[in-house]
Structure formats: structure tokens, C-alpha cells
N, C-alpha and C. Protein backbone atom coordinates (compact mmCIF):
# COMPACT_ATOMS: atom_id res chain seq x y z
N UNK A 1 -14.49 12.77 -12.35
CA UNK A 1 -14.56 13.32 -11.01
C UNK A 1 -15.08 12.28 -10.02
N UNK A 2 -16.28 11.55 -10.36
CA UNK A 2 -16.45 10.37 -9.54
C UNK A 2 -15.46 9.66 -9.00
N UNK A 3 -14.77 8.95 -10.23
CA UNK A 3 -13.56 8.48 -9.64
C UNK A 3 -12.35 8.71 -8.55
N UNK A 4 -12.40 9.82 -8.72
CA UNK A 4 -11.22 10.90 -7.66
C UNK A 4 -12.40 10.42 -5.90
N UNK A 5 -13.38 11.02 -6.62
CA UNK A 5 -14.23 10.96 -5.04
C UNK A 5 -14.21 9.43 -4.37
N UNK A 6 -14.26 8.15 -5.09
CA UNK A 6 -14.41 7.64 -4.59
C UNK A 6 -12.97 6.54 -4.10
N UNK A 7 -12.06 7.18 -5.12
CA UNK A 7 -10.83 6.62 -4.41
C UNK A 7 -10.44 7.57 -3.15
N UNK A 8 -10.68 8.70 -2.78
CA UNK A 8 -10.95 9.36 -1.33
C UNK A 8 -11.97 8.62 -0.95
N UNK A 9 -12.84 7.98 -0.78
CA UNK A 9 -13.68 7.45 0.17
C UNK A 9 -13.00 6.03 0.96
N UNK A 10 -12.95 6.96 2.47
CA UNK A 10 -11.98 6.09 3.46
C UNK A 10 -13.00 5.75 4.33
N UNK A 11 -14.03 5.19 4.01
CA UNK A 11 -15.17 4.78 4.67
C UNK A 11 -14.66 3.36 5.79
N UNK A 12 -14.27 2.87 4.59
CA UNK A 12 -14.12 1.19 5.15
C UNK A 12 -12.63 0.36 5.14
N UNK A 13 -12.29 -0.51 5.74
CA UNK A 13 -11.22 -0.55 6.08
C UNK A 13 -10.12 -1.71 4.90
N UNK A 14 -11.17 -1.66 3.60
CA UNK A 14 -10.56 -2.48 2.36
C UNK A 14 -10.02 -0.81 1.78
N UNK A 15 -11.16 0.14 1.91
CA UNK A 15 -10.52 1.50 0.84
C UNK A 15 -9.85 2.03 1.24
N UNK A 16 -9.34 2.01 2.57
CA UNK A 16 -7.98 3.24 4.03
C UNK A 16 -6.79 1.91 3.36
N UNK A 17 -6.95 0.74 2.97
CA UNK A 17 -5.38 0.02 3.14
C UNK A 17 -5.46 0.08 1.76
N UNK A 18 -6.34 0.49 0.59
CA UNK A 18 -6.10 0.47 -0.74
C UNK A 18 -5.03 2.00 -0.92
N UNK A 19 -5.97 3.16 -0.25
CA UNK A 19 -5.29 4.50 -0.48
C UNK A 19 -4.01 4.58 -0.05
N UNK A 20 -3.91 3.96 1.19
CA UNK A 20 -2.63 4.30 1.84
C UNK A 20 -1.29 2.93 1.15
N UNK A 21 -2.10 2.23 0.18
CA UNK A 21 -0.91 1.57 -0.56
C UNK A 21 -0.49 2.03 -1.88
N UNK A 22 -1.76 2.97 -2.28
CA UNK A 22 -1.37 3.57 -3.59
C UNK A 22 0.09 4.81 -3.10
N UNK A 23 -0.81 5.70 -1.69
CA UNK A 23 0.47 6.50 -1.56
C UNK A 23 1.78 5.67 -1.22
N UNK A 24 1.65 4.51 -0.57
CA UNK A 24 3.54 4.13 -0.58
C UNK A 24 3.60 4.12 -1.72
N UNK A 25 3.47 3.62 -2.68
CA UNK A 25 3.96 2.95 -4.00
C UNK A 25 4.33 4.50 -4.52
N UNK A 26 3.41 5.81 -4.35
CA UNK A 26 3.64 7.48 -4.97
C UNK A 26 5.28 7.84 -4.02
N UNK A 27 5.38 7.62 -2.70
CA UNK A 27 6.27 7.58 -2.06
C UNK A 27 7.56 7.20 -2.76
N UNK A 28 7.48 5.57 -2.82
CA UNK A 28 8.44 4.80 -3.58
C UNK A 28 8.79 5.93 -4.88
N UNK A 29 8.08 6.00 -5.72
CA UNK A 29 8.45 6.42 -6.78
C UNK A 29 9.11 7.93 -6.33
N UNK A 30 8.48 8.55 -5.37
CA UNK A 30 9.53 10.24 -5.27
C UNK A 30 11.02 9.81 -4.90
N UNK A 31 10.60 8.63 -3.93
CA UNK A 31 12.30 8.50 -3.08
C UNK A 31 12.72 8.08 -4.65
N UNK A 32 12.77 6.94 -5.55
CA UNK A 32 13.59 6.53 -6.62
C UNK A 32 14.08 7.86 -7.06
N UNK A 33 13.13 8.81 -7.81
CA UNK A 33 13.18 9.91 -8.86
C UNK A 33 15.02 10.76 -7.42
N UNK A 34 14.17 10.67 -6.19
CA UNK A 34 15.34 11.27 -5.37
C UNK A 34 16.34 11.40 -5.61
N UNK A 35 16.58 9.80 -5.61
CA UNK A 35 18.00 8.83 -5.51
C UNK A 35 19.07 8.86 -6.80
N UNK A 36 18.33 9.32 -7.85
CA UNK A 36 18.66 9.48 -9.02
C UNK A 36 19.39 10.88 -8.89
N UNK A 37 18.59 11.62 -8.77
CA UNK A 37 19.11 13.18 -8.19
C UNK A 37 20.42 13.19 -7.60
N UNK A 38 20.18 12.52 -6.62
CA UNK A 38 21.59 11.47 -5.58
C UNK A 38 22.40 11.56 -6.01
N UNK A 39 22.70 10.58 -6.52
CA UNK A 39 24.00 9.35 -6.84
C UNK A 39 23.98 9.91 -8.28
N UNK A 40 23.42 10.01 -9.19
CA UNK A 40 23.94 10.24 -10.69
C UNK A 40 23.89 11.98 -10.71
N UNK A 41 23.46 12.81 -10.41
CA UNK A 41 23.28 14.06 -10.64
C UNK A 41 24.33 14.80 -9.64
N UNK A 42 24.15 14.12 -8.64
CA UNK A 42 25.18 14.83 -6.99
C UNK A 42 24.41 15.41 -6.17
N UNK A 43 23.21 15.65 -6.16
CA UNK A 43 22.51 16.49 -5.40
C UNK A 43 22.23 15.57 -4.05
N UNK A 44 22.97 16.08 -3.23
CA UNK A 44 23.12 14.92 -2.13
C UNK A 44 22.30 15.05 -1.15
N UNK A 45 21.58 15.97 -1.24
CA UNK A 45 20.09 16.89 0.05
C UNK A 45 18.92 16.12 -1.42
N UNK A 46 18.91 16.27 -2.10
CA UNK A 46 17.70 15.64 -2.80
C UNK A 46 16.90 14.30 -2.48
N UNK A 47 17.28 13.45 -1.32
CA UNK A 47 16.68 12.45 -0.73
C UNK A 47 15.62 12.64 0.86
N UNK A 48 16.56 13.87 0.84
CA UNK A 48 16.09 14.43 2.44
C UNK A 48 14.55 14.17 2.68
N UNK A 49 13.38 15.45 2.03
CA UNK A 49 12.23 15.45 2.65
C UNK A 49 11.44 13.75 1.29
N UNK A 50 11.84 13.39 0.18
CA UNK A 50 10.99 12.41 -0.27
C UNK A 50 11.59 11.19 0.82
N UNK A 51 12.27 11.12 1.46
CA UNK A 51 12.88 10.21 2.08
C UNK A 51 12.27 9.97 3.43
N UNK A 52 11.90 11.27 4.34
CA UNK A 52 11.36 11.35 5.42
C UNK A 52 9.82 10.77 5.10
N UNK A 53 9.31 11.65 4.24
CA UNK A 53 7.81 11.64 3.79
C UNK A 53 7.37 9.97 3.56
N UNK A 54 8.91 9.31 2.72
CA UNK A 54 8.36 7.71 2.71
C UNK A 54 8.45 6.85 3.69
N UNK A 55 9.34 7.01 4.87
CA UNK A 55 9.38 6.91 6.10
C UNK A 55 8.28 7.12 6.40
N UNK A 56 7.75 8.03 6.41
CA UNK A 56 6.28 8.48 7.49
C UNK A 56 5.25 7.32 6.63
N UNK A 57 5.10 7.30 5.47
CA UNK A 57 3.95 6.24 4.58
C UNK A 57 4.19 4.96 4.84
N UNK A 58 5.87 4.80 5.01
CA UNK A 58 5.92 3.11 4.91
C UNK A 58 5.13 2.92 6.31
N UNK A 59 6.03 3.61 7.91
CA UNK A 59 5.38 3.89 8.74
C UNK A 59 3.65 3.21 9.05
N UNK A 60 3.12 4.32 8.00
CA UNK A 60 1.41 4.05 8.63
C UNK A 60 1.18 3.07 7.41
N UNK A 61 1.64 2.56 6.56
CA UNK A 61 1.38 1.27 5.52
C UNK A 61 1.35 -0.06 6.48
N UNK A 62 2.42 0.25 8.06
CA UNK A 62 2.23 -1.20 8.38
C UNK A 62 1.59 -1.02 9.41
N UNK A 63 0.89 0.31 9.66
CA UNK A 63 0.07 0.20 10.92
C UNK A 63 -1.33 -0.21 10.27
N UNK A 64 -1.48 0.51 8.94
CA UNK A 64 -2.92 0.41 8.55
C UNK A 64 -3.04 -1.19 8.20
N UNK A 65 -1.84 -1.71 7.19
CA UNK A 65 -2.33 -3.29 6.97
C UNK A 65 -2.43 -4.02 8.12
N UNK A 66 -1.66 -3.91 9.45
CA UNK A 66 -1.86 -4.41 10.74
C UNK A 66 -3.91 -4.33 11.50
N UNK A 67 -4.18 -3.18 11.18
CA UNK A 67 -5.15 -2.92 11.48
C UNK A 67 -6.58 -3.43 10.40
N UNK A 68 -6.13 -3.75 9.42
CA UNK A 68 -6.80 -4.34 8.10
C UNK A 68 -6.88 -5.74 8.61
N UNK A 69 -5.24 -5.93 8.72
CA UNK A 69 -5.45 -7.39 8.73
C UNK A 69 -5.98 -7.83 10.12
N UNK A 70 -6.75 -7.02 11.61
CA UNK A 70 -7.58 -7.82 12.05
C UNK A 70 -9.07 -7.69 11.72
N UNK A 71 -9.43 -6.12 11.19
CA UNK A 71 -10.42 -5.86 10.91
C UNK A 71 -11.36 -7.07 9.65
N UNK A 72 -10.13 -7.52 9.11
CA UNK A 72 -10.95 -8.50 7.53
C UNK A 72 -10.62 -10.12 8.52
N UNK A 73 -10.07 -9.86 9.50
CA UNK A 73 -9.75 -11.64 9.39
C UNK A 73 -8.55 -12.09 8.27
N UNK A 74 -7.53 -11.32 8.10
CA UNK A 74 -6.37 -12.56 7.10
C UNK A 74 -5.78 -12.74 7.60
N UNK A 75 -5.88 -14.43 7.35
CA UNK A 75 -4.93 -15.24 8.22
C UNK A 75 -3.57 -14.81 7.95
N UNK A 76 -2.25 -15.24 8.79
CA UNK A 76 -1.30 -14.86 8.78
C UNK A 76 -0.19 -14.67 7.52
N UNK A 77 -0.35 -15.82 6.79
CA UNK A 77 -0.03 -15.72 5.95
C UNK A 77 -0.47 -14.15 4.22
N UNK A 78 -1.16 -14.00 4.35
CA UNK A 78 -1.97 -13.08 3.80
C UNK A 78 -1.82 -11.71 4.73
N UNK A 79 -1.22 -11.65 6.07
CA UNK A 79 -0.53 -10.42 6.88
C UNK A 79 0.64 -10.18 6.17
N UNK A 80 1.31 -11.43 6.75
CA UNK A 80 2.69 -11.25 6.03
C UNK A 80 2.88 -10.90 4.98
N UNK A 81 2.19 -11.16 3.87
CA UNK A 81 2.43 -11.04 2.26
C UNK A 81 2.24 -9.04 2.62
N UNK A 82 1.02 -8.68 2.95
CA UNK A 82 0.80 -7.18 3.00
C UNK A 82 2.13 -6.58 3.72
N UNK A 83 2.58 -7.03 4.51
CA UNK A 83 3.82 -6.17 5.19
C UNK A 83 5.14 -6.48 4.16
N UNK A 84 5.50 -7.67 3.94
CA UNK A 84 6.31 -7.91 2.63
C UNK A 84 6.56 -6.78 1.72
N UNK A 85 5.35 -6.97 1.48
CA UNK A 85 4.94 -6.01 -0.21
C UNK A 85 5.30 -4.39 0.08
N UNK A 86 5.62 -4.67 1.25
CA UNK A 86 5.88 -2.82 1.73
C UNK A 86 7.61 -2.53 1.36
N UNK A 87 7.96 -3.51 0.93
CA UNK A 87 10.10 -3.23 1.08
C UNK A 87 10.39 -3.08 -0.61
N UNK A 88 9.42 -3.99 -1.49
CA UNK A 88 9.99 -3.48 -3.05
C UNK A 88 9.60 -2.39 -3.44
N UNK A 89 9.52 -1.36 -3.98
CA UNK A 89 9.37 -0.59 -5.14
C UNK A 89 7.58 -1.28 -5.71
N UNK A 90 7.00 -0.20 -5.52
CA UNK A 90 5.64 -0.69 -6.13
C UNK A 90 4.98 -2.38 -5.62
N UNK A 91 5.46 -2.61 -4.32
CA UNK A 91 4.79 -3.95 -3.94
C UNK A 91 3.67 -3.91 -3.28
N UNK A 92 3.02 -2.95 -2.92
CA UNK A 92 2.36 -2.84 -2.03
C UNK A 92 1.53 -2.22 -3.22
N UNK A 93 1.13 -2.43 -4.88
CA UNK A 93 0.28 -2.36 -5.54
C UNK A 93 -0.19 -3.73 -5.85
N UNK A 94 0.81 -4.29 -6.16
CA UNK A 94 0.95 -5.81 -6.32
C UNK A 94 -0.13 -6.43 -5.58
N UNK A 95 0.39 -6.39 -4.35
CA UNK A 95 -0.31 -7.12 -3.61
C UNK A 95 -1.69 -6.56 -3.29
N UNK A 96 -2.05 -5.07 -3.68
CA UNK A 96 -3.42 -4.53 -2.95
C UNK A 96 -4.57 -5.39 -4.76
N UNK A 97 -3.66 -5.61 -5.71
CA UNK A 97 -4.23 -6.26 -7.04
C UNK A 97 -5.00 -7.54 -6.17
N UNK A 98 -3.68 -8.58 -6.09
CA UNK A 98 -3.70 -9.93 -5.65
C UNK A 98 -4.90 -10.08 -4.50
N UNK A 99 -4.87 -8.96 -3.38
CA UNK A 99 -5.67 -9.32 -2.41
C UNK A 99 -7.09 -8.88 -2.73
N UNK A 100 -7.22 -8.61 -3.72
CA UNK A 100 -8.07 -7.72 -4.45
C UNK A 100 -8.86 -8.79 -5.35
N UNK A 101 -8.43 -9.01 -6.42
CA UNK A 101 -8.88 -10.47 -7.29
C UNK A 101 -9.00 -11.74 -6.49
N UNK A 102 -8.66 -11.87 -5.06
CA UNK A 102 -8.47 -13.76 -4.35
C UNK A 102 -9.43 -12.98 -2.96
N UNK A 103 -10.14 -12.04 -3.29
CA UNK A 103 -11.22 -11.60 -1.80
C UNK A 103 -11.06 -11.14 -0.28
N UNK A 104 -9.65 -10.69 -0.44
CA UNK A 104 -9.05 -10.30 0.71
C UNK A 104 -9.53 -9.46 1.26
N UNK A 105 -10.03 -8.36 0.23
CA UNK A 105 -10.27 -6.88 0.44
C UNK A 105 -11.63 -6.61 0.50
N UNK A 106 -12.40 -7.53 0.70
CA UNK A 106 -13.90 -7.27 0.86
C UNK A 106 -14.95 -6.73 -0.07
N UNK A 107 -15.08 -5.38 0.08
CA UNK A 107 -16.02 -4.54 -0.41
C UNK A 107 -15.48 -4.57 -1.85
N UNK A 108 -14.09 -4.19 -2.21
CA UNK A 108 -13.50 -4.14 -3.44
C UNK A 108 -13.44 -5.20 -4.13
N UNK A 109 -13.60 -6.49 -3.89
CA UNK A 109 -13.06 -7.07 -4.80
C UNK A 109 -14.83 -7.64 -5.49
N UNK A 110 -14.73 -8.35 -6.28
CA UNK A 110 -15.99 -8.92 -7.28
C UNK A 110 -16.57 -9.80 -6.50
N UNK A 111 -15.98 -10.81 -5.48
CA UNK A 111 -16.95 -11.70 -4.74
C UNK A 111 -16.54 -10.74 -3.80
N UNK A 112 -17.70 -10.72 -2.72
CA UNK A 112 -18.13 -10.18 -1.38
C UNK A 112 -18.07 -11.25 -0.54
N UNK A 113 -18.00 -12.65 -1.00
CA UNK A 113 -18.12 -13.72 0.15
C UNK A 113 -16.58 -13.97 0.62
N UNK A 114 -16.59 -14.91 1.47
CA UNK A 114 -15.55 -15.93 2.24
C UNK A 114 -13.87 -15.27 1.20
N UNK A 115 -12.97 -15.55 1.35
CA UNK A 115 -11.87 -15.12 0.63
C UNK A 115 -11.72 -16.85 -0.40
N UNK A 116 -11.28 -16.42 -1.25
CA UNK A 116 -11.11 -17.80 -2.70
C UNK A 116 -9.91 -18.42 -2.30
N UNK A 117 -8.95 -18.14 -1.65
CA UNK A 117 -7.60 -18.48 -1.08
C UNK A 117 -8.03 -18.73 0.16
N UNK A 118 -7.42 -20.15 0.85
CA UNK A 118 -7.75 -19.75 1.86
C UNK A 118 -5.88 -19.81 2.65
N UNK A 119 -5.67 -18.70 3.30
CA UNK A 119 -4.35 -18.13 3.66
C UNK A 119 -4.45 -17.97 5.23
């Protein structure tokens, strides 16, 4: 139960761009499961609302990393990679790992200092 609570804790602005990358990536995966529905099954309305809903996530995925990325200071390069990571299928886990282990993400990651990359 801890755990649940504290991946809801949108205190700070490393844990609002962690949550809101876990939901694209939950997104990603409804639209796929959709698309399948789609194209191999026929159900041709089966993309409709997981489709809108990932629209609306990808949506605030690039407002929130926009807003991350002035709140932490990452340099541009390290923007770009976060908005990138928003177009594959599960990239925007990828990269919340990467920015995560190289100090991007502040509070979350194991060093609290300066970022180990410098981007």
C-alpha cells in the first residue's frame, strides 16, 4: 500500500513527469490492445475512446515534460530526448529509467546532486 501512495505523490515536479509517463506508456498499451481489435478482429469503433484518451496523455506528457524540463534545468538536449520518447510504444518509460539513473529527475534518482550527464 505504501507503494501505491507514494507513486500518487505529485508533490514535486520529478514525481508529476514520472506518473504522467507511466500513464502514456498505460495509454500506449490500451491504444495497441485497440488496434488489434482493429485491423485483425474488425472491430473498427474499438480505437475510438483508447485513442482519444491517448491523445489527451500524449497531450499533457508534452506539456508536463515541457514544464519539468524548466522546472529541473535540462538542457536541451535531455528536453528533446523526453518529448522523443513520447512517439514509441513504451518510450517515455525508457527514458523516465535513463533520466532517472544519469540525475535528471532529482528527488528520484540515487544522487541528488548536479546531473552525471551533462546534456
Amino acid at each position: 500500500m505504501e507503494l501505491m501512495s507514494h507513486f500518487f505523490d505529485l508533490r514535486t515536479p520529478a514525481k508529476r513527469f514520472r506518473f504522467v509517463a507511466v500513464l502514456e506508456a498505460i495509454t500506449w498499451l490500451a491504444l495497441l490492445i485497440a488496434m488489434f481489435f482493429k485491423w485483425v478482429l474488425g472491430h473498427t469503433e474499438a480505437v475510438a475512446v483508447p485513442g482519444m484518451v491517448h491523445g489527451i496523455v500524449f497531450v499533457l506528457f508534452v506539456v508536463v515534460s515541457l514544464i519539468t524540463a524548466v522546472q529541473l534545468r535540462w538542457g536541451v538536449v535531455v528536453t528533446v530526448l523526453a518529448l522523443v520518447s513520447s512517439v514509441p510504444p513504451f518510450g517515455t518509460l525508457v527514458f523516465e529509467w535513463w533520466a532517472q539513473r544519469n540525475g535528471h529527475l532529482a528527488e528520484l534518482s540515487d544522487d541528488t546532486t548536479a546531473p552525471r550527464v551533462a546534456a
